[in-house]
Every structure is written in C-alpha cells, then in structure tokens.
PDB file of N, CA and C in Angstrom:
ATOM      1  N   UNK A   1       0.830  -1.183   0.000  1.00  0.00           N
ATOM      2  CA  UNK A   1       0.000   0.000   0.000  1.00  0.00           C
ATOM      3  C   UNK A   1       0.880   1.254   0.000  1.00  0.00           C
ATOM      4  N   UNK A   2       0.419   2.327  -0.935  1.00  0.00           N
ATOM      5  CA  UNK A   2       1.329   3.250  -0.837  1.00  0.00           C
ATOM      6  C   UNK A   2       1.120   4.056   0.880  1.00  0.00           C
ATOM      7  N   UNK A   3       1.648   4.799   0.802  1.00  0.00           N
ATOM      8  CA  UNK A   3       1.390   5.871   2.222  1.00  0.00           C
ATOM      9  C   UNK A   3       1.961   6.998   0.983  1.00  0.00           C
ATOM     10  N   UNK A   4       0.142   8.197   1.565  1.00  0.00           N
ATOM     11  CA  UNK A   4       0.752   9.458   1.119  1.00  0.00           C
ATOM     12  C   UNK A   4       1.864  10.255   2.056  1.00  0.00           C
ATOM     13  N   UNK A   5       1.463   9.870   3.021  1.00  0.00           N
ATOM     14  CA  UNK A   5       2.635  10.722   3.723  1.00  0.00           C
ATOM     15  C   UNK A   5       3.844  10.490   3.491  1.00  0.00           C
ATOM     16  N   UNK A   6       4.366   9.036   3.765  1.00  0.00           N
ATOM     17  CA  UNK A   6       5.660   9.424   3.198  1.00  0.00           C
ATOM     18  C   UNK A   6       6.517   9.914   1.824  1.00  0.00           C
ATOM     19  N   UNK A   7       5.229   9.942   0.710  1.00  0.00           N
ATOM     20  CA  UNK A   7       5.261  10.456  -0.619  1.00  0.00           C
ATOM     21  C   UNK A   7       6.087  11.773  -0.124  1.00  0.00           C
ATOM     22  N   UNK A   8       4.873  12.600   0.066  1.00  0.00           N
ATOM     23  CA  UNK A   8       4.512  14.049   0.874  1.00  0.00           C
ATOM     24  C   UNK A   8       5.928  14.007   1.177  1.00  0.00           C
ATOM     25  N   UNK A   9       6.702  13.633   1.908  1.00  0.00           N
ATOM     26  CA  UNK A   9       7.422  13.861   3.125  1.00  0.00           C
ATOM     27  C   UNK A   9       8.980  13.788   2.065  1.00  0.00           C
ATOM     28  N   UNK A  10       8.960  12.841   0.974  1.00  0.00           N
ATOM     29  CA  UNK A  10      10.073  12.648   0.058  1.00  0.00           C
ATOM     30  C   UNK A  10       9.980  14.007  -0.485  1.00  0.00           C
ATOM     31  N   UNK A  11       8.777  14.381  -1.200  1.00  0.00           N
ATOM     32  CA  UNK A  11       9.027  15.508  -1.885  1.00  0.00           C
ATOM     33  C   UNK A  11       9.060  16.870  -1.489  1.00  0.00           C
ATOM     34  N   UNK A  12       8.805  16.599   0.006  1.00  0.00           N
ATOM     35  CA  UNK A  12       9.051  18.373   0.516  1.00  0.00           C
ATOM     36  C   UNK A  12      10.374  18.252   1.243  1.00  0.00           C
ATOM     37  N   UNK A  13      10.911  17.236   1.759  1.00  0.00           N
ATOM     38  CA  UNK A  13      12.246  16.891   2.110  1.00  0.00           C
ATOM     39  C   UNK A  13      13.414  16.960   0.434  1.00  0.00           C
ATOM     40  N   UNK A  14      12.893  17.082  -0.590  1.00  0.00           N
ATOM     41  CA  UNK A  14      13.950  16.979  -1.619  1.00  0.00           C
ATOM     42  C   UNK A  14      14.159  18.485  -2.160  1.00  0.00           C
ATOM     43  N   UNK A  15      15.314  19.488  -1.831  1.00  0.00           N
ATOM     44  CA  UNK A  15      15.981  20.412  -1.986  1.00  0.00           C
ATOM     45  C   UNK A  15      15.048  21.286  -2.890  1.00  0.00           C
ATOM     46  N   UNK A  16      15.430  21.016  -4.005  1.00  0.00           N
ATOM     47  CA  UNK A  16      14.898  21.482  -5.335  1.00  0.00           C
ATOM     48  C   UNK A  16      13.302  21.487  -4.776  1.00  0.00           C
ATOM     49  N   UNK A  17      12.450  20.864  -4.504  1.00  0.00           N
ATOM     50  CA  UNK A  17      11.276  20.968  -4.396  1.00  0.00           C
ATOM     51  C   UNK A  17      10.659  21.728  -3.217  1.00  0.00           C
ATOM     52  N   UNK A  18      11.500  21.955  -1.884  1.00  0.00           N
ATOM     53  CA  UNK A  18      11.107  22.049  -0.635  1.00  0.00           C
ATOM     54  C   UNK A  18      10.567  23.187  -0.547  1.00  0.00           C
ATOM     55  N   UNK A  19      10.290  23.960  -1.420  1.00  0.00           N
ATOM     56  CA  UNK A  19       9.351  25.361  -1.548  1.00  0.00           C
ATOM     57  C   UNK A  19       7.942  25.863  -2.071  1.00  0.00           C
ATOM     58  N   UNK A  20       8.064  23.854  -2.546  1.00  0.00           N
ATOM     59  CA  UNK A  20       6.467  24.260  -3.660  1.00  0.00           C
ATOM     60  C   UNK A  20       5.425  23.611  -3.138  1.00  0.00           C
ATOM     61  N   UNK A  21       3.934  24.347  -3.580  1.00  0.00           N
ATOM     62  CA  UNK A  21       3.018  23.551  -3.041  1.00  0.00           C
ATOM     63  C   UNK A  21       2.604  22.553  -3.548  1.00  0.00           C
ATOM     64  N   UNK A  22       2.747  21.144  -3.183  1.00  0.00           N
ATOM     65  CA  UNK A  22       2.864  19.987  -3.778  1.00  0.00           C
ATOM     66  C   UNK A  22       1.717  19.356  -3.110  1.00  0.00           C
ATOM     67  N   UNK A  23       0.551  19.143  -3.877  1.00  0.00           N
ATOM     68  CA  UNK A  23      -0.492  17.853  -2.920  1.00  0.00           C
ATOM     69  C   UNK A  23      -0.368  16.806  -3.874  1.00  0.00           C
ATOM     70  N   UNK A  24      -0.586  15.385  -2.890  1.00  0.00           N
ATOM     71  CA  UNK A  24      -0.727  14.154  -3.337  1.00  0.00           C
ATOM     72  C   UNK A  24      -2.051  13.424  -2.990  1.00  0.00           C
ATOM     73  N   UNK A  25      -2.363  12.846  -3.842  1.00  0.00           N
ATOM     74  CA  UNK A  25      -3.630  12.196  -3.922  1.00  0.00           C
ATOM     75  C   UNK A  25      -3.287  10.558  -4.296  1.00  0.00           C
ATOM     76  N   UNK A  26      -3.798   9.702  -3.116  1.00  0.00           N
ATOM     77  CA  UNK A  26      -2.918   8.135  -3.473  1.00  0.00           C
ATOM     78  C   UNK A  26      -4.714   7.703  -3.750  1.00  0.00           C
ATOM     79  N   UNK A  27      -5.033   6.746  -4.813  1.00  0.00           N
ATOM     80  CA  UNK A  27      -6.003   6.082  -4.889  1.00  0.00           C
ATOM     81  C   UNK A  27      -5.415   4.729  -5.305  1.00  0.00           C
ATOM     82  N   UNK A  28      -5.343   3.398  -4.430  1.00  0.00           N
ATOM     83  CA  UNK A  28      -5.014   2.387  -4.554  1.00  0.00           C
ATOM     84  C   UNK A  28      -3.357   2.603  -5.147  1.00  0.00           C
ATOM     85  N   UNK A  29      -3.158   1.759  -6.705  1.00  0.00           N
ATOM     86  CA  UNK A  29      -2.014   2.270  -6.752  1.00  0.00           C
ATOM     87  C   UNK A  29      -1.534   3.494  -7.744  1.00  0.00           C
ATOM     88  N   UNK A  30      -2.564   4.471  -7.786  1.00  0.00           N
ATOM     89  CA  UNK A  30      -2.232   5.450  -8.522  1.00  0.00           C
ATOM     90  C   UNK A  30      -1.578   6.634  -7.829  1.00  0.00           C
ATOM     91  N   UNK A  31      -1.137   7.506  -8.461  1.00  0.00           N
ATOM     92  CA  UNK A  31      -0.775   8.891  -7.670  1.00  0.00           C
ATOM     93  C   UNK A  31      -0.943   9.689  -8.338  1.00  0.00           C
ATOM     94  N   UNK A  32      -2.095  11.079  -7.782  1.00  0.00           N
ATOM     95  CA  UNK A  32      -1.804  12.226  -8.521  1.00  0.00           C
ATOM     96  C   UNK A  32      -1.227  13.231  -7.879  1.00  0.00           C
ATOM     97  N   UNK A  33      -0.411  13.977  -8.604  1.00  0.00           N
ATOM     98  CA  UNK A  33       0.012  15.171  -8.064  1.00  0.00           C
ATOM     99  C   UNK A  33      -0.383  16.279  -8.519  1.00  0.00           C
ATOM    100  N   UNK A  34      -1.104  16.922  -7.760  1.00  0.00           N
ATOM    101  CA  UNK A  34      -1.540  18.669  -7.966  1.00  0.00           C
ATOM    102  C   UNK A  34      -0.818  19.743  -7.640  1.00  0.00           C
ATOM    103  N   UNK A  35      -0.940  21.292  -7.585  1.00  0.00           N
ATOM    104  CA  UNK A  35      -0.382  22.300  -7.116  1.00  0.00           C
ATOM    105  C   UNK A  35       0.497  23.066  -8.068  1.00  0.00           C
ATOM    106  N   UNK A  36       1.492  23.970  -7.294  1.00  0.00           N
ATOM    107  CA  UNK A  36       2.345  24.596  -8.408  1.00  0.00           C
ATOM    108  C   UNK A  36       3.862  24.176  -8.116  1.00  0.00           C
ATOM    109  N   UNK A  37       4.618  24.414  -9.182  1.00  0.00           N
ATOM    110  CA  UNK A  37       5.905  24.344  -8.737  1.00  0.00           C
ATOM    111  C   UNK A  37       6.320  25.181  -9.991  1.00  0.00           C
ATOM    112  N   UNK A  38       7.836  25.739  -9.590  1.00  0.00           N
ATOM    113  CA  UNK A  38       8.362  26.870 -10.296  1.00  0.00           C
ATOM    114  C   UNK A  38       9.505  26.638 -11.950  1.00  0.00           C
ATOM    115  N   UNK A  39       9.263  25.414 -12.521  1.00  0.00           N
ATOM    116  CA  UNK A  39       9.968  25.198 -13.297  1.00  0.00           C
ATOM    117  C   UNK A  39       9.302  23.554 -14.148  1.00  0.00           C
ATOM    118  N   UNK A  40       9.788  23.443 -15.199  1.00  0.00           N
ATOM    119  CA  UNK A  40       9.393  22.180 -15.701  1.00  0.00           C
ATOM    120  C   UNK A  40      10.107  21.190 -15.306  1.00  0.00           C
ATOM    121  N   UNK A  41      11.927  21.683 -14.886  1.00  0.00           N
ATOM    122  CA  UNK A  41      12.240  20.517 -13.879  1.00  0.00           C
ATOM    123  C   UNK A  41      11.945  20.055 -12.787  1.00  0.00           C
ATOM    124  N   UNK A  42      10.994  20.991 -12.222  1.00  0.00           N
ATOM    125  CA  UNK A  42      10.863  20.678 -10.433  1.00  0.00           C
ATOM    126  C   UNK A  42       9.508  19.758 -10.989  1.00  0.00           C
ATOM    127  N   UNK A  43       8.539  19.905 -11.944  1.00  0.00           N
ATOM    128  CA  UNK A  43       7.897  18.927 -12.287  1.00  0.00           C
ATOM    129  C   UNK A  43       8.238  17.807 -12.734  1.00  0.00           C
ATOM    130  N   UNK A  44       9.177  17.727 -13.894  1.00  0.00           N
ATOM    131  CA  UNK A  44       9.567  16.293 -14.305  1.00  0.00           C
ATOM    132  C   UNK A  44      10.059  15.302 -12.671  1.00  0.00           C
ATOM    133  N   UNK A  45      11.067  16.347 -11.906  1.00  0.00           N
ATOM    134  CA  UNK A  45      11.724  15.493 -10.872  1.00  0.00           C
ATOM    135  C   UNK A  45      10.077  14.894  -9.723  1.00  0.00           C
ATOM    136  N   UNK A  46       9.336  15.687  -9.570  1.00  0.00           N
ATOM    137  CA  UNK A  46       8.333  15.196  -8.657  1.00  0.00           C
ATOM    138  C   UNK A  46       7.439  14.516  -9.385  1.00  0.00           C
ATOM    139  N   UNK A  47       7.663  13.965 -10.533  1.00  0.00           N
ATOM    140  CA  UNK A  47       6.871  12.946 -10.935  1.00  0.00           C
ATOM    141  C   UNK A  47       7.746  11.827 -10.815  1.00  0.00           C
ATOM    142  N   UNK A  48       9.472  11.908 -11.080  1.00  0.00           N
ATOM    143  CA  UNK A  48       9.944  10.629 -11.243  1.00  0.00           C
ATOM    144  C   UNK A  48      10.053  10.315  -9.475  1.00  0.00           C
ATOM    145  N   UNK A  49      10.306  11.050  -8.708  1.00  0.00           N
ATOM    146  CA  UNK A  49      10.064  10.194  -7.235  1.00  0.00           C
ATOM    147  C   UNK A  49       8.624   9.667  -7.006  1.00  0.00           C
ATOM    148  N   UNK A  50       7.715  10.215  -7.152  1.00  0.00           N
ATOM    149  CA  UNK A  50       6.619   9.173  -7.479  1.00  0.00           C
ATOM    150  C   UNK A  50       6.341   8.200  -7.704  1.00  0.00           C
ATOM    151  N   UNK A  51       7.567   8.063  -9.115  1.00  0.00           N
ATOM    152  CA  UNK A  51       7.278   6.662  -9.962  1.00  0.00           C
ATOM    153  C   UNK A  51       8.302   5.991  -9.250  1.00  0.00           C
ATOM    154  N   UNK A  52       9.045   6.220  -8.137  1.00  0.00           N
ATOM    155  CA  UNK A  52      10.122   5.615  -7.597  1.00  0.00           C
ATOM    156  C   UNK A  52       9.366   4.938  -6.448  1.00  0.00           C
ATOM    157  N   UNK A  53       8.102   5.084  -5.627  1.00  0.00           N
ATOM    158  CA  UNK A  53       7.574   4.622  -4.946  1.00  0.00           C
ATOM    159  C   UNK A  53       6.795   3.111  -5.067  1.00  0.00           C
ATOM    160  N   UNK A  54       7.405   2.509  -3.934  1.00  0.00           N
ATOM    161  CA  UNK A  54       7.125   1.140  -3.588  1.00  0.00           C
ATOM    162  C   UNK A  54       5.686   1.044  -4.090  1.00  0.00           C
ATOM    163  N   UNK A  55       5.022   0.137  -5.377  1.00  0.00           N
ATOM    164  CA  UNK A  55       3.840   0.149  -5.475  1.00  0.00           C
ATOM    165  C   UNK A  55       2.910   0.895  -6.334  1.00  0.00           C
ATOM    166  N   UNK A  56       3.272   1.671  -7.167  1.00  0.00           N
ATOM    167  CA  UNK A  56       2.975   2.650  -7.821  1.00  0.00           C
ATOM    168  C   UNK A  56       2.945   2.186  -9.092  1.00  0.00           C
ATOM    169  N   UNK A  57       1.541   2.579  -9.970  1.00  0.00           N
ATOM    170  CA  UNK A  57       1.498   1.492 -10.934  1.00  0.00           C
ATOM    171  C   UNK A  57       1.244   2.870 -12.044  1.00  0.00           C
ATOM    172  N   UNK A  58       0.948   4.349 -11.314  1.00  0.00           N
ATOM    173  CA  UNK A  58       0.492   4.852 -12.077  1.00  0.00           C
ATOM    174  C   UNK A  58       0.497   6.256 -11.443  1.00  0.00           C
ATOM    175  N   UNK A  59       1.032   7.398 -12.440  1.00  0.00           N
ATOM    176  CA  UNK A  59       1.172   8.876 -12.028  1.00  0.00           C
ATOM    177  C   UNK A  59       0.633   9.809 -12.683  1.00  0.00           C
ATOM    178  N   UNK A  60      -0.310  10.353 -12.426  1.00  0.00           N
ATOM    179  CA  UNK A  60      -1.072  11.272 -12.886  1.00  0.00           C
ATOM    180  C   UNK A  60      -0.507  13.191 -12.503  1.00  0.00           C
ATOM    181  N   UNK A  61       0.330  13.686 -13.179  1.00  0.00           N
ATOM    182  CA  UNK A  61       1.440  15.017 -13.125  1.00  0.00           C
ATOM    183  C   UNK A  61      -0.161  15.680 -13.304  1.00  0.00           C
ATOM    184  N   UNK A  62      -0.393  16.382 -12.620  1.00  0.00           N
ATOM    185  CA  UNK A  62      -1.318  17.483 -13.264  1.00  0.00           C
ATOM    186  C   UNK A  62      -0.548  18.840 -12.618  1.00  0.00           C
ATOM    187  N   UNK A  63       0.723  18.663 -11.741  1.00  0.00           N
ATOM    188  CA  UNK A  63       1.036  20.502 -10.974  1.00  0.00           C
ATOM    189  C   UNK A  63       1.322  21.320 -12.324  1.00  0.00           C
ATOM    190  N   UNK A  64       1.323  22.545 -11.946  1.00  0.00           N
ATOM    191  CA  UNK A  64       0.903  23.607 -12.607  1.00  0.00           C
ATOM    192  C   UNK A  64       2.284  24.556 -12.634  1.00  0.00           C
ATOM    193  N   UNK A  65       2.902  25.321 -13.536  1.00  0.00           N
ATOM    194  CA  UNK A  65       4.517  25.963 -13.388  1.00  0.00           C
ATOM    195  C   UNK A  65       3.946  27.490 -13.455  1.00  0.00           C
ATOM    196  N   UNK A  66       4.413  27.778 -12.678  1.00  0.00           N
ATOM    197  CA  UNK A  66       4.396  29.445 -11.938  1.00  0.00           C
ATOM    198  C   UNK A  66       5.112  30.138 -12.372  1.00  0.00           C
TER     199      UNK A  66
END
C-alpha cells in the first residue's frame, strides 16, 4: 500500500522541491500530483520520485509551473 505521507514527506524533504506547493492524492495504486511548482524541472523530478515509490502502478502530473 502506498502511504501518502511518506510520498509528501520525500518531496518536501527533496531540496529542489522544498518550496512548492505539492499535494498528493494516493487512490489504490495510482498517484496524482496537484499544485504549483516553479519550473518544468521541479515537475519532471516530482513525478519521477513518485514513480520511484514502492507500489505505484500509475502517475497522474497534473502541478501547474508558476
């Protein structure tokens, strides 16, 4: 089972990201991610830790670049 929190907790703990508003949404084994972040890399990177999570069959990027 995923846990959003520790999603949550990877991506506001990871440098580059620790400034943006990042929500996660776990439904079984999907993940979406909403909110903004300030670049198309801070998006590409918070989708691939996502896909790095134990269980994760599926990532739905919807954040938004500011």
């Amino acid at each position: 089972m995923i846990e959003k929190s520790d999603l949550e907790g990877v991506l506001k703990n990871t440098g580059s990201l620790s400034d943006c508003a990042i929500k996660v949404k776990v439904s079984k084994a999907k993940v979406t991610l909403t909110g903004m972040v300030h670049s198309p890399d801070q998006k590409g990177e918070a989708e691939r830790i996502a896909w790095k999570v134990l269980g994760v069959w599926s990532v739905e990027n919807e954040l938004l670049i500011d």
